[in-house]
Protein backbone atom coordinates (compact mmCIF):
# COMPACT_ATOMS: atom_id res chain seq x y z
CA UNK A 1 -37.53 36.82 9.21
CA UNK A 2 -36.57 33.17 8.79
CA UNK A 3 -36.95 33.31 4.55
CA UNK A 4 -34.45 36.68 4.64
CA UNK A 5 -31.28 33.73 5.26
CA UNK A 6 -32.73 31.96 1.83
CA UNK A 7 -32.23 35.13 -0.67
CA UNK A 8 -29.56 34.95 -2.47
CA UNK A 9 -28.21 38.53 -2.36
CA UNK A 10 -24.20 37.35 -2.21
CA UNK A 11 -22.62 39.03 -5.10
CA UNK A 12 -20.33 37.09 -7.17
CA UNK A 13 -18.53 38.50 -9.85
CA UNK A 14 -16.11 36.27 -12.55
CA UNK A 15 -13.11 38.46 -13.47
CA UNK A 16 -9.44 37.75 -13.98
CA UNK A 17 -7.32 38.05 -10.82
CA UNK A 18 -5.31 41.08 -12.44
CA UNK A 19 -8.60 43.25 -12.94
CA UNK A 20 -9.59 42.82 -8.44
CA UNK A 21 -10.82 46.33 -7.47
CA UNK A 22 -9.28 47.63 -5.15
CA UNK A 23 -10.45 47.00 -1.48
CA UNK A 24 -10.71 44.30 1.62
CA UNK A 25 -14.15 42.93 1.66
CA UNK A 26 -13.63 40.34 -1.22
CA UNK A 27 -13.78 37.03 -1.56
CA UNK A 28 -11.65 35.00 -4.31
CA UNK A 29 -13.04 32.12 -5.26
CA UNK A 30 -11.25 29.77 -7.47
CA UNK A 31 -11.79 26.02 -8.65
CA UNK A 32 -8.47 24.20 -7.66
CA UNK A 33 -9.01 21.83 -10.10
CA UNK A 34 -7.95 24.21 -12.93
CA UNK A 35 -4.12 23.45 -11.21
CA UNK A 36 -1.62 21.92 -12.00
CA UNK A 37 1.00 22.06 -8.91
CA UNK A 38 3.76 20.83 -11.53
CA UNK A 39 3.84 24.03 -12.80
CA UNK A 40 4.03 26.23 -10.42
CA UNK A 41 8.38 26.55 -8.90
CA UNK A 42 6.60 25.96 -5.10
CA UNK A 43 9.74 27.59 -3.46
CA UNK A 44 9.10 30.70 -5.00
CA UNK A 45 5.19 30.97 -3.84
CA UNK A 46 5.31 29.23 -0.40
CA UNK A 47 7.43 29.81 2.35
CA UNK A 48 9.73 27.29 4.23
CA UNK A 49 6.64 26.06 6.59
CA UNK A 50 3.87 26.19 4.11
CA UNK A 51 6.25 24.01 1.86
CA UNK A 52 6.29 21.28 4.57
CA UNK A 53 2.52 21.70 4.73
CA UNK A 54 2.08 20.59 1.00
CA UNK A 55 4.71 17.99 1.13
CA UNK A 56 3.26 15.90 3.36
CA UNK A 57 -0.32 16.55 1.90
CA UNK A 58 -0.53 12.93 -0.22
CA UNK A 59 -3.75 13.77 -2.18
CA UNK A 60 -2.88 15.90 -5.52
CA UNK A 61 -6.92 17.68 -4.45
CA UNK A 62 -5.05 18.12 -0.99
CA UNK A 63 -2.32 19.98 -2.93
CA UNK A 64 -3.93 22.26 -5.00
CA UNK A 65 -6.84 23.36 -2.88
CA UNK A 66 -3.51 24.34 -0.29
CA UNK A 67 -1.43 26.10 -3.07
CA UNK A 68 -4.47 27.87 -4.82
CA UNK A 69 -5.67 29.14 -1.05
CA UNK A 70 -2.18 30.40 0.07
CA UNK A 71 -1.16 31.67 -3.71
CA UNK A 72 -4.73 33.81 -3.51
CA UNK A 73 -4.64 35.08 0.14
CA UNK A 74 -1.11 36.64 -0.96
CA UNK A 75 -2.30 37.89 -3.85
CA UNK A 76 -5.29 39.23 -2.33
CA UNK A 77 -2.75 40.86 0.59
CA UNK A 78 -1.04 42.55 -2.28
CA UNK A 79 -4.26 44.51 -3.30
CA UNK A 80 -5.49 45.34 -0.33
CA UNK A 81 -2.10 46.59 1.46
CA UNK A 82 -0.32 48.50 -1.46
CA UNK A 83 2.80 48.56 0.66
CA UNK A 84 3.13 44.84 0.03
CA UNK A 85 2.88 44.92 -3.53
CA UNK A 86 6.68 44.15 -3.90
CA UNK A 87 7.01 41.55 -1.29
CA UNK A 88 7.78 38.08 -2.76
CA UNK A 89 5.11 35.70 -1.87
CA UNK A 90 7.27 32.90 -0.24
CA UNK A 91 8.25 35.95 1.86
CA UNK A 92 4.60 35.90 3.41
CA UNK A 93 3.66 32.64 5.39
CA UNK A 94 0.54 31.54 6.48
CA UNK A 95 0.16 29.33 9.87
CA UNK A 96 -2.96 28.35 12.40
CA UNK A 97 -3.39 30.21 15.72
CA UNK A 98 -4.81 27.74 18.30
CA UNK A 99 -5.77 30.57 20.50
CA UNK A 100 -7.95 32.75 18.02
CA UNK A 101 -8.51 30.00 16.03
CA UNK A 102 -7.58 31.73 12.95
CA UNK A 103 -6.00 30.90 10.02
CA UNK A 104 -3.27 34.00 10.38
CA UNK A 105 -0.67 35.52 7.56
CA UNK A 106 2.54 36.25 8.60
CA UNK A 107 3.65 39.73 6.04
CA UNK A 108 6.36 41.41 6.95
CA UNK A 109 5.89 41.58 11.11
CA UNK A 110 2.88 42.10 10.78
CA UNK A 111 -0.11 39.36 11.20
CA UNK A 112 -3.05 39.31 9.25
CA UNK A 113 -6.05 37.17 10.21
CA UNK A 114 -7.58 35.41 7.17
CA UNK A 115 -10.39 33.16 6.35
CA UNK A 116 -10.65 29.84 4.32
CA UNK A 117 -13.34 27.42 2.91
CA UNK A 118 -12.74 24.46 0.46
CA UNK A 119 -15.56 21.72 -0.95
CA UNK A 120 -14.74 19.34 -3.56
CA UNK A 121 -11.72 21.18 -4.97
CA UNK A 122 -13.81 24.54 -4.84
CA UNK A 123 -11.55 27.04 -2.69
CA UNK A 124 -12.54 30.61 -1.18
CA UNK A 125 -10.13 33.04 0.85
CA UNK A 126 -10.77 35.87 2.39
CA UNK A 127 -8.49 38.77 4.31
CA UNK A 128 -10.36 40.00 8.13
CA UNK A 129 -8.59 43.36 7.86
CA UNK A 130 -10.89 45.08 10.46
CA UNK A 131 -10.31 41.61 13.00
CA UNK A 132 -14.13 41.63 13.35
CA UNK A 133 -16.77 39.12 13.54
CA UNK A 134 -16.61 37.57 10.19
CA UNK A 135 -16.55 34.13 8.41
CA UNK A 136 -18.01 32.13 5.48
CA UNK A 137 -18.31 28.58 4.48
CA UNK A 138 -18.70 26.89 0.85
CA UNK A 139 -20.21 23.80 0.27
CA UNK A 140 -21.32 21.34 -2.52
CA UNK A 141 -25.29 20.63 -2.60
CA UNK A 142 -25.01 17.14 -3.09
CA UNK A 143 -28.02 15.12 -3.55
CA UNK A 144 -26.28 11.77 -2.57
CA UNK A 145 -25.62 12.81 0.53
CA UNK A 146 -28.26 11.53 3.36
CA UNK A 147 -29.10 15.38 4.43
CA UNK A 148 -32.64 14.59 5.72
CA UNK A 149 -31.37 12.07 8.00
CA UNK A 150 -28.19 14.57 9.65
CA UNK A 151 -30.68 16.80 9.57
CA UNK A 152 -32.59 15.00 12.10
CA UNK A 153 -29.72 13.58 14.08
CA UNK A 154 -28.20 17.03 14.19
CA UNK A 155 -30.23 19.74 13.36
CA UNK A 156 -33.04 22.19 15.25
CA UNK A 157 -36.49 21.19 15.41
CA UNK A 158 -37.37 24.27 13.57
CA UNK A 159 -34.68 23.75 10.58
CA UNK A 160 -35.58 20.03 10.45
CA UNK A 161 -39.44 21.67 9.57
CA UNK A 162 -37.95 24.34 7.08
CA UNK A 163 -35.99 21.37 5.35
CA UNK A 164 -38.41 18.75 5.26
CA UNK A 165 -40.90 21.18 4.26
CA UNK A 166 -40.46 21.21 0.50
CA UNK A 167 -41.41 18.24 -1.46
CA UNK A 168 -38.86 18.89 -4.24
CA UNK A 169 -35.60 17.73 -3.15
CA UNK A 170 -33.63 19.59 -4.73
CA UNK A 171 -35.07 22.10 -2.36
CA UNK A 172 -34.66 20.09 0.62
CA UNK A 173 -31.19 19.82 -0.28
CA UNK A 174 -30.59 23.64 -0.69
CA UNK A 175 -32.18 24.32 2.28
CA UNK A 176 -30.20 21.74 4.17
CA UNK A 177 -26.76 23.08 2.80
CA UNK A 178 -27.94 27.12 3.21
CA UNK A 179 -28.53 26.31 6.41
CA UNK A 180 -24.87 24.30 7.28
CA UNK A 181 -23.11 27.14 5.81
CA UNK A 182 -24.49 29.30 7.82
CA UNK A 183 -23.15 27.20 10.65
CA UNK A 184 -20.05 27.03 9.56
CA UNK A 185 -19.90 30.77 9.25
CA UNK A 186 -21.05 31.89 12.31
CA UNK A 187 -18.69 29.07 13.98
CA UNK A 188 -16.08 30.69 12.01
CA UNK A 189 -17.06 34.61 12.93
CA UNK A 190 -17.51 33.15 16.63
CA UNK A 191 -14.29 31.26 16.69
CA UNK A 192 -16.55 28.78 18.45
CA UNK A 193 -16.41 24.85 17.22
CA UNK A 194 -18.67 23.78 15.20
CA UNK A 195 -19.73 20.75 17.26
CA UNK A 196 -21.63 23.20 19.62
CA UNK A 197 -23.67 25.45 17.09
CA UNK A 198 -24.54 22.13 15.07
CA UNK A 199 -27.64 21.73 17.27
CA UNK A 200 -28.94 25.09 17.92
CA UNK A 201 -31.15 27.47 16.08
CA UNK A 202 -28.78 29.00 13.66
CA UNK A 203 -31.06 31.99 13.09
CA UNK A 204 -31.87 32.54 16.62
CA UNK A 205 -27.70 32.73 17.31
CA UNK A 206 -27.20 34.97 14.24
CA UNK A 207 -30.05 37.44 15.61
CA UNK A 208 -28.24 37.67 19.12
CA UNK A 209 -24.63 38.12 17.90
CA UNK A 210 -26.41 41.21 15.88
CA UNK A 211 -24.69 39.40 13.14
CA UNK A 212 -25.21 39.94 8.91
CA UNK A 213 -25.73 37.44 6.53
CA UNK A 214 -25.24 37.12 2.75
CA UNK A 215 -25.51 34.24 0.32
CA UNK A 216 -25.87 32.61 -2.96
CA UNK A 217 -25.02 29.63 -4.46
CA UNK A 218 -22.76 29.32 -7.88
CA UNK A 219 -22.24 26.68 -10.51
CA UNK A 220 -18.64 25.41 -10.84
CA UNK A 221 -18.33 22.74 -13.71
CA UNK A 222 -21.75 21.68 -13.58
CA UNK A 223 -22.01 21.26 -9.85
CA UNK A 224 -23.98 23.59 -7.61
CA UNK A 225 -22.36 25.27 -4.18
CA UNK A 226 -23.24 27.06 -1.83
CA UNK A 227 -22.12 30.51 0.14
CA UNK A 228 -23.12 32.34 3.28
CA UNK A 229 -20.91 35.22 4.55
CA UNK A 230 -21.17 36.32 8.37
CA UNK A 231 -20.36 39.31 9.26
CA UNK A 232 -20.67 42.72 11.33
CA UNK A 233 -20.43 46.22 10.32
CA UNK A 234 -20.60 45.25 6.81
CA UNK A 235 -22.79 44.65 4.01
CA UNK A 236 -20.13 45.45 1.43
CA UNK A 237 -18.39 41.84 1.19
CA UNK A 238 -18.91 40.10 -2.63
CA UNK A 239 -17.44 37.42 -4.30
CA UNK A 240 -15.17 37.14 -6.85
CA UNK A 241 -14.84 33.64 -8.89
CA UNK A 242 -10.89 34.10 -10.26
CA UNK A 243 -11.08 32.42 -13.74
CA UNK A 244 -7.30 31.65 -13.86
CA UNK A 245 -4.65 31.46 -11.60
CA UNK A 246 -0.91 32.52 -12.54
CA UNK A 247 1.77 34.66 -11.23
């Protein structure tokens, strides 16, 4: 049913980057805005490309949502592929694959399809060991933005009803943004663009990929966000919100 995609069964767990459990259906989050790039010696967490990535980002949020995001997915490789434990992370590289449309780490020969979701300095990563459908999206609920009216340049009939529905708007916004990151998700799992799943029922495509959801929303620094996770063969992916972030 329709109101399953609204409960909030995500887990997400706040724990210290050393103290991960060992496994590959975690998500780090992490709020980029905790870092200060100055800090960090880039050369000796980046590799040659990624540090020509970040140099030409101008934005300092540009900057540390990218080093947080590769520093994490390296970390996270570490964890789930003991063998890599040992390998420096400028050694590891990360780099878009027009063809899958993946964002794919480079470790060692081998490649490693990843996944990657930012909003408002507020970063996720994820490892897709098993290279099956999955994706997930994060997004601020923002109450400034005009979601009624996307909603009914862009949205379903039926999720235009669910949103409009409520007379709180609060709800009407977290039904809005529940709904885009589910979007976003399945575009993501799908590899398809987002332009073409923008318009139609989101929980009509989920039920014929045979495709799982999971989500929640989390408070980062007194702003709400919000999760879905899409996915097959799983229920077992959770969240983990990294409270600091050093090597």
């Amino acid at each position: 049913m329709t109101t399953d995609y609204f409960e909030n069964t995500l887990r997400i767990t706040s724990t210290q980057l050393a103290n991960l459990p060992m496994g590959n259906k975690g998500i780090l989050l992490f709020d980029a805005a905790k870092l200060d790039v100055s800090q960090f010696n880039l050369p000796d967490s980046l590799s040659p490309f990624e540090l020509s990535v970040i140099n030409r980002r101008k934005s300092p949020q540009a900057k540390q949502e990218y080093l947080a995001t590769r520093i994490l997915l390296k970390q996270l490789v570490k964890i789930a592929k003991p063998q890599y434990a040992n390998t420096p992370l400028y050694n590891m590289s990360t780099q878009f694959d027009e063809v899958s449309a993946k964002l794919q780490l480079h470790v060692n020969g081998e490649i490693i399809n990843t996944c990657i979701s930012h909003s408002h300095s507020f970063v996720g990563v994820a490892l897709n060991l098993a290279n099956t459908e999955f994706g997930f999206d994060i997004e601020k609920i923002s109450l400034k933005r005009p979601f009624e009216k996307l909603a009914k340049h862009f949205y379903h009939a039926d999720e235009i009803t669910l949103i409009t529905k409520p007379s709180n708007t609060q709800a009407q916004a977290n039904t809005f943004f529940r709904i885009w990151t589910l979007k976003e998700s399945l575009a993501k799992a799908t590899s398809r663009p987002i332009a073409h799943l923008l318009s139609p029922n989101v929980f009509s495509e989920l039920s014929l990929q045979g495709l799982t959801v999971s989500s929640n929303n989390i408070t980062v620094e007194n702003e709400l966000f919000d999760i879905s996770v899409v996915h097959k063969k799983s229920t077992e992916w959770r969240c983990f919100l990294i409270k600091n972030l050093t090597l």
